[in-house]
PDB file of N, CA and C in Angstrom:
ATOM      1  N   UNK A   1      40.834 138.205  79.471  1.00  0.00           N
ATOM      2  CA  UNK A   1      41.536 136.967  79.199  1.00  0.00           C
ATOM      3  C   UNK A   1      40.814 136.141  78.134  1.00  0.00           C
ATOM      4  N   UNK A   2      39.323 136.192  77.876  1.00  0.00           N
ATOM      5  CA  UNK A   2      38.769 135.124  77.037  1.00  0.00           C
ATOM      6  C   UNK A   2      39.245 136.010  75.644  1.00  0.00           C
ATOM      7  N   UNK A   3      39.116 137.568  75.554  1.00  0.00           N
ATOM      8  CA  UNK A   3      39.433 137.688  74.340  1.00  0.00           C
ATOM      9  C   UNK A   3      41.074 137.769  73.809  1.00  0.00           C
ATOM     10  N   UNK A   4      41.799 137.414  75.170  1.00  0.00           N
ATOM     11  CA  UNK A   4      43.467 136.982  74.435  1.00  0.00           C
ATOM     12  C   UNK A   4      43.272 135.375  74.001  1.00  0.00           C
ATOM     13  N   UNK A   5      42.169 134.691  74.502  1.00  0.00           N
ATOM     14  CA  UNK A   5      42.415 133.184  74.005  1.00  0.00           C
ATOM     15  C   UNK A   5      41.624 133.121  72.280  1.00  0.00           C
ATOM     16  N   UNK A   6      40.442 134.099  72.298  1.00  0.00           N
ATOM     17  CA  UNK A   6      39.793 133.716  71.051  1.00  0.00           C
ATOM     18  C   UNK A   6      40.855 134.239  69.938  1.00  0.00           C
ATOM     19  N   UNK A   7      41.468 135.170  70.459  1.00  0.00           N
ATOM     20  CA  UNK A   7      42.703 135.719  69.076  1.00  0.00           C
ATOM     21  C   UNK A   7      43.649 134.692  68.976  1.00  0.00           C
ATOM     22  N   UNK A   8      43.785 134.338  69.805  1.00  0.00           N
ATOM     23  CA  UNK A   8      45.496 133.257  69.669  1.00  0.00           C
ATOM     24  C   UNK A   8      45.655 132.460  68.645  1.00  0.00           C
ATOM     25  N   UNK A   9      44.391 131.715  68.096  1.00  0.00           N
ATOM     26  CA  UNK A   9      44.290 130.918  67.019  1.00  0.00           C
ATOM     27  C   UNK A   9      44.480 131.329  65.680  1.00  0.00           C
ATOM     28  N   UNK A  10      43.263 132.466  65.669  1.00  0.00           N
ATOM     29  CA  UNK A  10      43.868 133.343  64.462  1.00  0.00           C
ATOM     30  C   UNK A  10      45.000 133.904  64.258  1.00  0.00           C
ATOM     31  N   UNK A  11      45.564 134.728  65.074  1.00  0.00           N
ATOM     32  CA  UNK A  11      46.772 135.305  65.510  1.00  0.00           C
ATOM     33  C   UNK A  11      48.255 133.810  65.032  1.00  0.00           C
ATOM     34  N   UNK A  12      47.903 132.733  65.098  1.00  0.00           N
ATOM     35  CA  UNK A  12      48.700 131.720  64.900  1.00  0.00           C
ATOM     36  C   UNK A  12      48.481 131.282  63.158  1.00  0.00           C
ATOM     37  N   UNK A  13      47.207 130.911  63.381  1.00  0.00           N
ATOM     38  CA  UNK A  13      47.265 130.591  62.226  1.00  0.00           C
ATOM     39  C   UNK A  13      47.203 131.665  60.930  1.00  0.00           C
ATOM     40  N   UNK A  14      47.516 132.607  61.096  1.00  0.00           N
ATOM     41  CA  UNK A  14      47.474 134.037  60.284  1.00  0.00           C
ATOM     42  C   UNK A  14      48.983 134.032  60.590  1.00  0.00           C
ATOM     43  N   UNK A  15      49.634 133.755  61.348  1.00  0.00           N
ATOM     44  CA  UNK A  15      51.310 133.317  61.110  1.00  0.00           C
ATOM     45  C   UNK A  15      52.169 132.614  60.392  1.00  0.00           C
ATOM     46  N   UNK A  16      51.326 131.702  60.110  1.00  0.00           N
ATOM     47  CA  UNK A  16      51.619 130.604  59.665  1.00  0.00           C
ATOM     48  C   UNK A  16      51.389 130.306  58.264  1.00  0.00           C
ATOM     49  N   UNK A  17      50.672 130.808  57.998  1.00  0.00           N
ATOM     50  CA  UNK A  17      49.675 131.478  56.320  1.00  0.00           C
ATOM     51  C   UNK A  17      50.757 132.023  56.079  1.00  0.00           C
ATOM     52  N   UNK A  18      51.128 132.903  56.311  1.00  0.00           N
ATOM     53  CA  UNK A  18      51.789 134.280  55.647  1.00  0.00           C
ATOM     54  C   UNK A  18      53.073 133.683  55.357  1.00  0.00           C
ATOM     55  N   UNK A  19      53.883 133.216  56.658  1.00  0.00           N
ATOM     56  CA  UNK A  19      54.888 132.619  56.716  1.00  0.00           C
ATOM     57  C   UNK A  19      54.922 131.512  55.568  1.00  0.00           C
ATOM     58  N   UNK A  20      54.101 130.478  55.533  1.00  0.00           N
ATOM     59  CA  UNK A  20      54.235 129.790  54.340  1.00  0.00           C
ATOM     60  C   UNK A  20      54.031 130.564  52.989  1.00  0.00           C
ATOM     61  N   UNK A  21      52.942 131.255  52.504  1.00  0.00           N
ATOM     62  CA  UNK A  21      52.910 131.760  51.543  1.00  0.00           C
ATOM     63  C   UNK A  21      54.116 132.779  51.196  1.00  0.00           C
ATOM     64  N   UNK A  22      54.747 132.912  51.984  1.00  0.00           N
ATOM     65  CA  UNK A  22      56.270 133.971  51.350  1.00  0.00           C
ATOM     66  C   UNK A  22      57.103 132.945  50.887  1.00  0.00           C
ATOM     67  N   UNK A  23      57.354 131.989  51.522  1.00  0.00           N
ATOM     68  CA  UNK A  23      58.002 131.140  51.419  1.00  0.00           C
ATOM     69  C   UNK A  23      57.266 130.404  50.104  1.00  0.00           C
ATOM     70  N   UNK A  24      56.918 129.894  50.060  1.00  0.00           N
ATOM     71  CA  UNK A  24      55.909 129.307  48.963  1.00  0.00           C
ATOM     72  C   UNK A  24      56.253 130.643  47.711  1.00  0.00           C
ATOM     73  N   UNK A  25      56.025 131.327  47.706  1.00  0.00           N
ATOM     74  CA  UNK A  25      55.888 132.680  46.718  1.00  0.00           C
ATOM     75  C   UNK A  25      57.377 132.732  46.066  1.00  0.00           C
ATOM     76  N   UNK A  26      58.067 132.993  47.207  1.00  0.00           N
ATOM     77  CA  UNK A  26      59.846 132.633  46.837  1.00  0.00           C
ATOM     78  C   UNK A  26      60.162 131.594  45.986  1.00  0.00           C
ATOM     79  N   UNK A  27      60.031 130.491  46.382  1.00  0.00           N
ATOM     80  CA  UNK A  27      60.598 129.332  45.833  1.00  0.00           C
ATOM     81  C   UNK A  27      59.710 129.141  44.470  1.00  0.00           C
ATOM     82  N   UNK A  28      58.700 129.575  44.105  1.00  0.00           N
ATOM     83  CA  UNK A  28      57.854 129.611  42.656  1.00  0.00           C
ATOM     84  C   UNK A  28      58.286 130.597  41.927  1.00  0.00           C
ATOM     85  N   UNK A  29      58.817 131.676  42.103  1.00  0.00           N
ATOM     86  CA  UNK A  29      59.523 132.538  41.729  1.00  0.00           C
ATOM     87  C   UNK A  29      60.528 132.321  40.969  1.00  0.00           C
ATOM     88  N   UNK A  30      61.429 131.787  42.310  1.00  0.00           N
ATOM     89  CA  UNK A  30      63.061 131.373  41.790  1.00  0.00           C
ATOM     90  C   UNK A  30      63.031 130.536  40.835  1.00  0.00           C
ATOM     91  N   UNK A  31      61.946 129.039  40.490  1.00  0.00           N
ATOM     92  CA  UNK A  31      62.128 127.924  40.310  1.00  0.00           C
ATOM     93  C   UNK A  31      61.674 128.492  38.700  1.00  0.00           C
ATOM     94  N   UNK A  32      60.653 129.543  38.766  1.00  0.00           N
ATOM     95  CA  UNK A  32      59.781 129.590  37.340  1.00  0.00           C
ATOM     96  C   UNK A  32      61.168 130.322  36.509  1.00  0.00           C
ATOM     97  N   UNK A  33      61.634 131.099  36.930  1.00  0.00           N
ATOM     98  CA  UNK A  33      62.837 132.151  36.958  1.00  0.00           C
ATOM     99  C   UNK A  33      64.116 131.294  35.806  1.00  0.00           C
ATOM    100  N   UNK A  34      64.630 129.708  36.635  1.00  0.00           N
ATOM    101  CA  UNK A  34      65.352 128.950  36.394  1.00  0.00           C
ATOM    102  C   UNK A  34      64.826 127.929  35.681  1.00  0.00           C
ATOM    103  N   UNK A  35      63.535 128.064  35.492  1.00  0.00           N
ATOM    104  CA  UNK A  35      63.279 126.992  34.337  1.00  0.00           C
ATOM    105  C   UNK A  35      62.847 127.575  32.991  1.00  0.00           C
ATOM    106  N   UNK A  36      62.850 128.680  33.057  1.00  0.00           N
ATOM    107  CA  UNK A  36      62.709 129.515  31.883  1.00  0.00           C
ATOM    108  C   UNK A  36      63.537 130.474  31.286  1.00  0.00           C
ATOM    109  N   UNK A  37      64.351 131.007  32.171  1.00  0.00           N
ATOM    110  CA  UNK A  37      65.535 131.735  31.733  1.00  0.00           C
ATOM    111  C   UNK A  37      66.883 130.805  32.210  1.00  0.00           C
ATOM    112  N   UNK A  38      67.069 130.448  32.883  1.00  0.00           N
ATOM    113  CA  UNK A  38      68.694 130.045  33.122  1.00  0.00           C
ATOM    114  C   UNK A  38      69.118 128.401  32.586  1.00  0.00           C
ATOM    115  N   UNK A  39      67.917 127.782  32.605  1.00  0.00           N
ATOM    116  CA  UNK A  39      67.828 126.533  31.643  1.00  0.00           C
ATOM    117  C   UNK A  39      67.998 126.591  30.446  1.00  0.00           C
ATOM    118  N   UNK A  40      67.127 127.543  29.285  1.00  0.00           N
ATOM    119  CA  UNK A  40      67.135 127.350  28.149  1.00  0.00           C
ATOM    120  C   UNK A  40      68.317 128.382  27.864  1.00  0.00           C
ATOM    121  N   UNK A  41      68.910 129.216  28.424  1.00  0.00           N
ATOM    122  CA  UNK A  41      70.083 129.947  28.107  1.00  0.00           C
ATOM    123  C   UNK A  41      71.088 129.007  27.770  1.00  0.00           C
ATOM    124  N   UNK A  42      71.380 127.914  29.194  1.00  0.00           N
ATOM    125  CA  UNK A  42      72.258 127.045  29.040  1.00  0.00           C
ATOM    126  C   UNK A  42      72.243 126.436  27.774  1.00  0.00           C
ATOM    127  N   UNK A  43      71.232 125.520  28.263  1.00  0.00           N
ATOM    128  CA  UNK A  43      71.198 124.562  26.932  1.00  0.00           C
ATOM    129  C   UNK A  43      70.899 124.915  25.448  1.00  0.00           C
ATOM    130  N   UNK A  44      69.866 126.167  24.860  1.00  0.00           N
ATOM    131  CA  UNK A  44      70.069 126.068  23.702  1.00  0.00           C
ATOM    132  C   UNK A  44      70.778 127.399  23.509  1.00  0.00           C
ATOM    133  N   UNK A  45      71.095 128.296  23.754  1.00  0.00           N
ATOM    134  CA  UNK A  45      71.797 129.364  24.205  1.00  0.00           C
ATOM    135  C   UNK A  45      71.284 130.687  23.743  1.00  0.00           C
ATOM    136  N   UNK A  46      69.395 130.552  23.786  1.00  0.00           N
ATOM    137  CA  UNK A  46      68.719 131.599  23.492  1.00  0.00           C
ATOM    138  C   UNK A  46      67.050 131.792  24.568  1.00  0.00           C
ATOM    139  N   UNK A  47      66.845 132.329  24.421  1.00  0.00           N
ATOM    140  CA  UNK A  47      65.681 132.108  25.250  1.00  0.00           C
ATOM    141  C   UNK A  47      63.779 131.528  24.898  1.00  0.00           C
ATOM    142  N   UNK A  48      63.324 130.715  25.427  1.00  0.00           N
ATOM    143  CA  UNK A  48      62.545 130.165  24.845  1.00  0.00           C
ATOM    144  C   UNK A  48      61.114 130.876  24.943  1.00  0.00           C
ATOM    145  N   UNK A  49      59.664 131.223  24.097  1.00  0.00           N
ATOM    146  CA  UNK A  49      58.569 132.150  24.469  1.00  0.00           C
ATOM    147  C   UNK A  49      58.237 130.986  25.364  1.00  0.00           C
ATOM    148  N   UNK A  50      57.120 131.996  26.643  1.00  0.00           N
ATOM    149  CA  UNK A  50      56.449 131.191  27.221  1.00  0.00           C
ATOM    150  C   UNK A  50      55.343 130.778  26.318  1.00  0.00           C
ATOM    151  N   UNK A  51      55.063 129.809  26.707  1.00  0.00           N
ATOM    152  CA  UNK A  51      53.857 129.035  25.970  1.00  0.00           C
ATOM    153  C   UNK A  51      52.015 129.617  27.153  1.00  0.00           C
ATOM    154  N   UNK A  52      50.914 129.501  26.567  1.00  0.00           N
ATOM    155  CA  UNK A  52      50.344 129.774  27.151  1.00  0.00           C
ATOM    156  C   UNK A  52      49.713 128.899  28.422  1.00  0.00           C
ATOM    157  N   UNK A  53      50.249 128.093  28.337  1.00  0.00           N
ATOM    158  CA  UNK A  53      50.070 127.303  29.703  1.00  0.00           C
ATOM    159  C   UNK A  53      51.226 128.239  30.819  1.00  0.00           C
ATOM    160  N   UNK A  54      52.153 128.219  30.530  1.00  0.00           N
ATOM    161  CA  UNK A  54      52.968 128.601  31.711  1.00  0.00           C
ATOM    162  C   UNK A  54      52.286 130.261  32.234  1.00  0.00           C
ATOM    163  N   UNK A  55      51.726 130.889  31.325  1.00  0.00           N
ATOM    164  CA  UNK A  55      51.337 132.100  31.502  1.00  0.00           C
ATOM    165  C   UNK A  55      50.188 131.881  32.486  1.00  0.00           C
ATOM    166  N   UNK A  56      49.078 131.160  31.732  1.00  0.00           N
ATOM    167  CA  UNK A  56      48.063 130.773  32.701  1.00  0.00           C
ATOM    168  C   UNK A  56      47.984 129.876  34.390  1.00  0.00           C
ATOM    169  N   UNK A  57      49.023 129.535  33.908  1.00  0.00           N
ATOM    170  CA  UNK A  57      49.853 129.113  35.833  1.00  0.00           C
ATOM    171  C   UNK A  57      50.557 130.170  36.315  1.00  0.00           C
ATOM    172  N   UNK A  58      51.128 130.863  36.039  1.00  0.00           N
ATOM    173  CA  UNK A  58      51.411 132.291  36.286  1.00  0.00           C
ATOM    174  C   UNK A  58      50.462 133.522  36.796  1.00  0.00           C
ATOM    175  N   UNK A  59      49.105 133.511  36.124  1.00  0.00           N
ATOM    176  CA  UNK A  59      47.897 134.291  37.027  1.00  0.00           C
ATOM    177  C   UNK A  59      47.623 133.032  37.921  1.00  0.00           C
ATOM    178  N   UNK A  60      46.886 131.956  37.428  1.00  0.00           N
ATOM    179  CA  UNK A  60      46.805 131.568  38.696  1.00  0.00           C
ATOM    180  C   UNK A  60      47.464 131.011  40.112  1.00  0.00           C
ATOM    181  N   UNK A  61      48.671 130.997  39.466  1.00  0.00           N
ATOM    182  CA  UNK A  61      49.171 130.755  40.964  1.00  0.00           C
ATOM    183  C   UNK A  61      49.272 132.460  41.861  1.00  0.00           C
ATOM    184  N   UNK A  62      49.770 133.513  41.588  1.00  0.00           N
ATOM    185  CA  UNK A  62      49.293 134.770  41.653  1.00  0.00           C
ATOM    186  C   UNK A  62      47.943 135.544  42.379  1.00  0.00           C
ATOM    187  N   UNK A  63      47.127 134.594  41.616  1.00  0.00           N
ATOM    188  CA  UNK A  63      45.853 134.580  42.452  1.00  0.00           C
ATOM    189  C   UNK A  63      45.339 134.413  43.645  1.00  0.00           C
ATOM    190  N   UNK A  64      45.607 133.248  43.594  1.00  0.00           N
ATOM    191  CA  UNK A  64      45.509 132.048  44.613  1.00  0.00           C
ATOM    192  C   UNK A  64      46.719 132.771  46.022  1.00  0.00           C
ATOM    193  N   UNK A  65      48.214 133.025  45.458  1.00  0.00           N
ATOM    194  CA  UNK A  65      48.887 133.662  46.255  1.00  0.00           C
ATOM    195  C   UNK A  65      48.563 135.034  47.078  1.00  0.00           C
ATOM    196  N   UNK A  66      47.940 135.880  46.440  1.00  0.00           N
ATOM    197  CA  UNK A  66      47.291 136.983  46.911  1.00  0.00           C
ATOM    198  C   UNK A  66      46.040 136.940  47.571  1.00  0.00           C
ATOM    199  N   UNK A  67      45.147 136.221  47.198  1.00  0.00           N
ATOM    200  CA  UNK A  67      43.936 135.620  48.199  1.00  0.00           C
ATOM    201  C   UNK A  67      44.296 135.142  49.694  1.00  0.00           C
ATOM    202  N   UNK A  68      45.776 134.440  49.489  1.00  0.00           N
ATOM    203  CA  UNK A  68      46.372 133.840  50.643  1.00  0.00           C
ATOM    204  C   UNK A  68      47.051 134.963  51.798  1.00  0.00           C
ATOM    205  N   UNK A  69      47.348 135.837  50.931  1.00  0.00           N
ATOM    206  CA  UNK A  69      48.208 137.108  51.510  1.00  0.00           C
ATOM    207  C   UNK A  69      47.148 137.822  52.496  1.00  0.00           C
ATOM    208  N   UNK A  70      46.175 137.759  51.492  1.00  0.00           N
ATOM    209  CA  UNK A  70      45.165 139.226  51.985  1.00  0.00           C
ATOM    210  C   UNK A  70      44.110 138.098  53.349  1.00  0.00           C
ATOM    211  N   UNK A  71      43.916 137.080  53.511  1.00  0.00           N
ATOM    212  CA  UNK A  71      43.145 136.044  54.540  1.00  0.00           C
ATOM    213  C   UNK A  71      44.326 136.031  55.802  1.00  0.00           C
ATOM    214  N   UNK A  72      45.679 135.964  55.621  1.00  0.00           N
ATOM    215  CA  UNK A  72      46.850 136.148  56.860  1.00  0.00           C
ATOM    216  C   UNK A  72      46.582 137.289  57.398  1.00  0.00           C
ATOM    217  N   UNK A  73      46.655 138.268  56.236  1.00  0.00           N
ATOM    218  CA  UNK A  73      46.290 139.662  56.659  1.00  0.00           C
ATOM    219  C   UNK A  73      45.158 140.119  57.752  1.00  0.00           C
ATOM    220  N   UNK A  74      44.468 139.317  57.591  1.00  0.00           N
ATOM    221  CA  UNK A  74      42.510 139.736  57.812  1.00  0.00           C
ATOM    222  C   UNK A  74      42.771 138.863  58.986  1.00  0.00           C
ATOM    223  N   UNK A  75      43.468 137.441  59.240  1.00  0.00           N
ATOM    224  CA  UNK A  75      43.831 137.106  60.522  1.00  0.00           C
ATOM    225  C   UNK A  75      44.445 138.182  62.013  1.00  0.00           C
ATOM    226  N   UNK A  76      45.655 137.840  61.046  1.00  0.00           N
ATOM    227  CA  UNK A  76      46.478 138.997  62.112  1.00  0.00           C
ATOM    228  C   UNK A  76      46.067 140.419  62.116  1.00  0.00           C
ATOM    229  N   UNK A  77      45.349 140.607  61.638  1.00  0.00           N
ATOM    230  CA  UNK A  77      44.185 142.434  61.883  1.00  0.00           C
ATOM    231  C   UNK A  77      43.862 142.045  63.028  1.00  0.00           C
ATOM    232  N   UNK A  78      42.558 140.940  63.069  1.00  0.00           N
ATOM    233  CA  UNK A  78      42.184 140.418  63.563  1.00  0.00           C
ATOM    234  C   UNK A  78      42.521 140.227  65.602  1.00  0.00           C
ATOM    235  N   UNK A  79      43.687 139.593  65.041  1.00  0.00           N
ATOM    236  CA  UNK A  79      44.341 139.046  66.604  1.00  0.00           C
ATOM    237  C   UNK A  79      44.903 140.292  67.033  1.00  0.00           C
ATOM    238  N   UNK A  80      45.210 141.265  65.992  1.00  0.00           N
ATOM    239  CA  UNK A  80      46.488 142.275  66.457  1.00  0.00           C
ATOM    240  C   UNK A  80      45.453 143.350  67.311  1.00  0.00           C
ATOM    241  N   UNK A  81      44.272 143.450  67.378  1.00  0.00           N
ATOM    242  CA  UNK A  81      43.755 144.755  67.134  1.00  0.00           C
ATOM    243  C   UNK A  81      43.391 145.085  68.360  1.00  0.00           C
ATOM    244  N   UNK A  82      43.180 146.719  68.887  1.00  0.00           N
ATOM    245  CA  UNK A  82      43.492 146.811  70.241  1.00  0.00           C
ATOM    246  C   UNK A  82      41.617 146.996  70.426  1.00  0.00           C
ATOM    247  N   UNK A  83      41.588 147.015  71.739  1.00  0.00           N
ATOM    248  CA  UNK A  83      40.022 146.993  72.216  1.00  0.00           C
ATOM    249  C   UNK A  83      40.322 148.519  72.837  1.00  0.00           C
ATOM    250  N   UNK A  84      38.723 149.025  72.650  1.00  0.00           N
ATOM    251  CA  UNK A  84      38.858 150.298  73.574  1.00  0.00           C
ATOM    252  C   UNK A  84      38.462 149.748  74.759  1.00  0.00           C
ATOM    253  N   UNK A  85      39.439 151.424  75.720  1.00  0.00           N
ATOM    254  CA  UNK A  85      39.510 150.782  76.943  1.00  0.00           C
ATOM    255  C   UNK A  85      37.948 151.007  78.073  1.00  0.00           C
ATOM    256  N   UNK A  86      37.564 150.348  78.425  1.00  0.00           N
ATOM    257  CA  UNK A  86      36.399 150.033  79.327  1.00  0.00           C
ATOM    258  C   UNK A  86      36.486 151.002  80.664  1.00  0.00           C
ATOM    259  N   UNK A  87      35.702 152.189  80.167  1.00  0.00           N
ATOM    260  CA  UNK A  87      35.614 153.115  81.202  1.00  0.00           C
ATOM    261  C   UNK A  87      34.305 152.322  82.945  1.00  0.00           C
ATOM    262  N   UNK A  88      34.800 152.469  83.602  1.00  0.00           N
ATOM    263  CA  UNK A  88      33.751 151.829  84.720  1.00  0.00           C
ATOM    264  C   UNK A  88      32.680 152.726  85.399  1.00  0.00           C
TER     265      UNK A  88
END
């Protein structure tokens, strides 16, 4: 029982990580997606280069996103993982 309580936290908060960071990942996606292709289509009716700022927010948000991925990950390993069983 003490080692279903010490996982629970991780096990939660390695839920909750992941869960936000997809979500988070999605919506930076879509948004970078529509402010660079479906905006400047509209309005000037060609497509605009990225500039090197947007590129460089592009690795790093990437970064930062995958650091986040792989720490949920290392949580829920963590909480998920089975114990061998205790011969008496």
């Amino acid at each position: 029982m003490q080692s279903f309580r010490r996982r629970l936290i991780p096990g939660i908060a390695g839920s909750l990580l992941l869960l936000g960071t997809l979500i988070e990942a999605y919506f930076q996606s879509f948004g970078f997606y529509r402010e660079h292709y479906v905006w400047p289509m509209q309005k000037y009716g060609v497509l605009t280069p990225l500039r090197w700022q947007d590129v460089a927010f592009l690795v790093a948000f990437w970064l930062v996103a995958i650091g986040l991925f792989y720490l949920s990950y290392r949580l829920l390993k963590y909480a998920l993982r089975r114990e061998p069983a205790v011969i008496a």
